[in-house]
C-alpha atoms as a PDB file:
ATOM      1  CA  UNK A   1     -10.041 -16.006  12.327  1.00  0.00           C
ATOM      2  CA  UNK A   2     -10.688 -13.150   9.622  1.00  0.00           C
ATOM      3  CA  UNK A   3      -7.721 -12.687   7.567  1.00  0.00           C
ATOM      4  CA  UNK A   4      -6.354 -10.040   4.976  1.00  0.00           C
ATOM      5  CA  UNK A   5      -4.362 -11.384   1.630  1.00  0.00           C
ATOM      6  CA  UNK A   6      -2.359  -8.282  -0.017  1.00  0.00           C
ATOM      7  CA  UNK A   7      -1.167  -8.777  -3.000  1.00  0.00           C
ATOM      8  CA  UNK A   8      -0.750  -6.642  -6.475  1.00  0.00           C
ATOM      9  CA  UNK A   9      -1.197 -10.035  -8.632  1.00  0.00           C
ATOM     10  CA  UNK A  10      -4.832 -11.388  -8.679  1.00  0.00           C
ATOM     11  CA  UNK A  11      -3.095 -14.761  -9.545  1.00  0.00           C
ATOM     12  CA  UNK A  12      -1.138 -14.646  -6.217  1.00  0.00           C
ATOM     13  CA  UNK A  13      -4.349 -13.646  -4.204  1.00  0.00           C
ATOM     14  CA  UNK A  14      -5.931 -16.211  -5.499  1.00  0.00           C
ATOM     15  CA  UNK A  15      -3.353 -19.085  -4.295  1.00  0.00           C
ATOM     16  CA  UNK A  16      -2.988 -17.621  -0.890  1.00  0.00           C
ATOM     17  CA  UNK A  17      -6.371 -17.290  -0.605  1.00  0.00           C
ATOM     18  CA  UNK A  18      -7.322 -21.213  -1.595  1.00  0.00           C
ATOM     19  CA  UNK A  19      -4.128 -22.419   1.079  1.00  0.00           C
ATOM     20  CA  UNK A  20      -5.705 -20.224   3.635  1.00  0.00           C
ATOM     21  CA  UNK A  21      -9.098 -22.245   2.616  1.00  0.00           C
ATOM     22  CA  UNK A  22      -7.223 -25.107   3.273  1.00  0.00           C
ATOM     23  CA  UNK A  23      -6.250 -24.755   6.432  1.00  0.00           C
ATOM     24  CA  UNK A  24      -9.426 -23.757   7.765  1.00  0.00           C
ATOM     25  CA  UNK A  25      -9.347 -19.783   7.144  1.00  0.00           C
ATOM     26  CA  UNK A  26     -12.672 -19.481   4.919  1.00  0.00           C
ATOM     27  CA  UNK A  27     -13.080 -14.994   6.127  1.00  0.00           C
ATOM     28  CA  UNK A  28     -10.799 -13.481   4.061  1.00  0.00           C
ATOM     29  CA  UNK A  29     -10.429 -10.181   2.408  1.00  0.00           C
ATOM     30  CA  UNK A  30      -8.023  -9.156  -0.400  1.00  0.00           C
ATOM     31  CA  UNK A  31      -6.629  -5.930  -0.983  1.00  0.00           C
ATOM     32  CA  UNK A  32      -4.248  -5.163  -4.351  1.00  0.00           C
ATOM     33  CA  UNK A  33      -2.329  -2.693  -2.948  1.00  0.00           C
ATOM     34  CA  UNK A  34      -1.017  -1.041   0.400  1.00  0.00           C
ATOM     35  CA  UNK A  35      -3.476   1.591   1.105  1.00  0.00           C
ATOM     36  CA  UNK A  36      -6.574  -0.258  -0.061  1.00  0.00           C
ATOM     37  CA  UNK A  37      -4.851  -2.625   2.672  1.00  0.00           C
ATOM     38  CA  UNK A  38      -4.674   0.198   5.118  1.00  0.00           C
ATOM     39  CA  UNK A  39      -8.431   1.158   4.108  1.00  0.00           C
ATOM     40  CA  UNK A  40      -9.774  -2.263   4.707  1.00  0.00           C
ATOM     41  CA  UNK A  41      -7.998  -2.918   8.182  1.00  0.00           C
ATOM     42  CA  UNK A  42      -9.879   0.614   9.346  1.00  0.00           C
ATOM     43  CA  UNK A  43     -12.875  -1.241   8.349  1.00  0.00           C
ATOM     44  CA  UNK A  44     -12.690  -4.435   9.667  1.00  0.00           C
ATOM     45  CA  UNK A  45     -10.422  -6.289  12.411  1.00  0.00           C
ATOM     46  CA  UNK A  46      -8.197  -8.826  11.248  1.00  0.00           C
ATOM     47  CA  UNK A  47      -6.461 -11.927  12.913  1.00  0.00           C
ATOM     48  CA  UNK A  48      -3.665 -12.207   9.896  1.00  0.00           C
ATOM     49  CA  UNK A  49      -2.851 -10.035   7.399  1.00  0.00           C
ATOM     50  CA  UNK A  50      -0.462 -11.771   4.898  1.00  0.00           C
ATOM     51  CA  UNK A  51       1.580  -8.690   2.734  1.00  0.00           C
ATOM     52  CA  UNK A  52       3.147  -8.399  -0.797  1.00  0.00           C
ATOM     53  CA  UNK A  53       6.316  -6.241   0.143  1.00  0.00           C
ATOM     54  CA  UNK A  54       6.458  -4.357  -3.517  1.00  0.00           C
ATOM     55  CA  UNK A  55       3.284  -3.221  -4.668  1.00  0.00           C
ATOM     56  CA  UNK A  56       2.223   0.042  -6.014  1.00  0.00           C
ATOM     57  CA  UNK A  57       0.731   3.159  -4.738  1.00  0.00           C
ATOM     58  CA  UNK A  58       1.822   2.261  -0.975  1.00  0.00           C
ATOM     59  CA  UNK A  59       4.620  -0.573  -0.575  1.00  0.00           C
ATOM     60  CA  UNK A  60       4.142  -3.251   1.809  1.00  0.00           C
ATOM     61  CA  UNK A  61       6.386  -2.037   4.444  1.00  0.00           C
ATOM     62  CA  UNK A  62       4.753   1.549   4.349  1.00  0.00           C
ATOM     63  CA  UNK A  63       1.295   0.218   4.548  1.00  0.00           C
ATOM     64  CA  UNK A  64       2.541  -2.037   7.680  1.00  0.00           C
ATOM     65  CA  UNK A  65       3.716   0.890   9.460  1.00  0.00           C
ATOM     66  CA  UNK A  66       0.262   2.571   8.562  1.00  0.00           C
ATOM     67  CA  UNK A  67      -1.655   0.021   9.942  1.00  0.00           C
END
């Protein structure tokens, strides 16, 4: 499964990304805000997309609704 970490702090990124690794996940793409997030799901399919809820430029919420 390909999955999507969203996230405005590279620190938190980072941490989801290395539990994801843990449990088996190694595909995943990160995005720092909500429409880089919308920009990479209309590039690539993906199984789980984990989302920050306040970020800036696009919040979480409005970038769900995009996508």
């Amino acid at each position: 499964m390909k999955a999507l970490v969203v996230d405005d702090s590279a620190v938190m990124r980072k941490i989801l990304i290395g539990a994801l690794g843990q449990a088996g996940i190694t595909e995943v793409g990160e995005a720092a805000d909500g429409q880089l997030a919308v920009a990479a799901v209309s590039a690539a399919e993906y199984g789980l997309i984990l989302m920050d809820w306040n970020m800036p430029n696009m919040l979480g919420i409005d970038a769900v609704k995009a996508i």
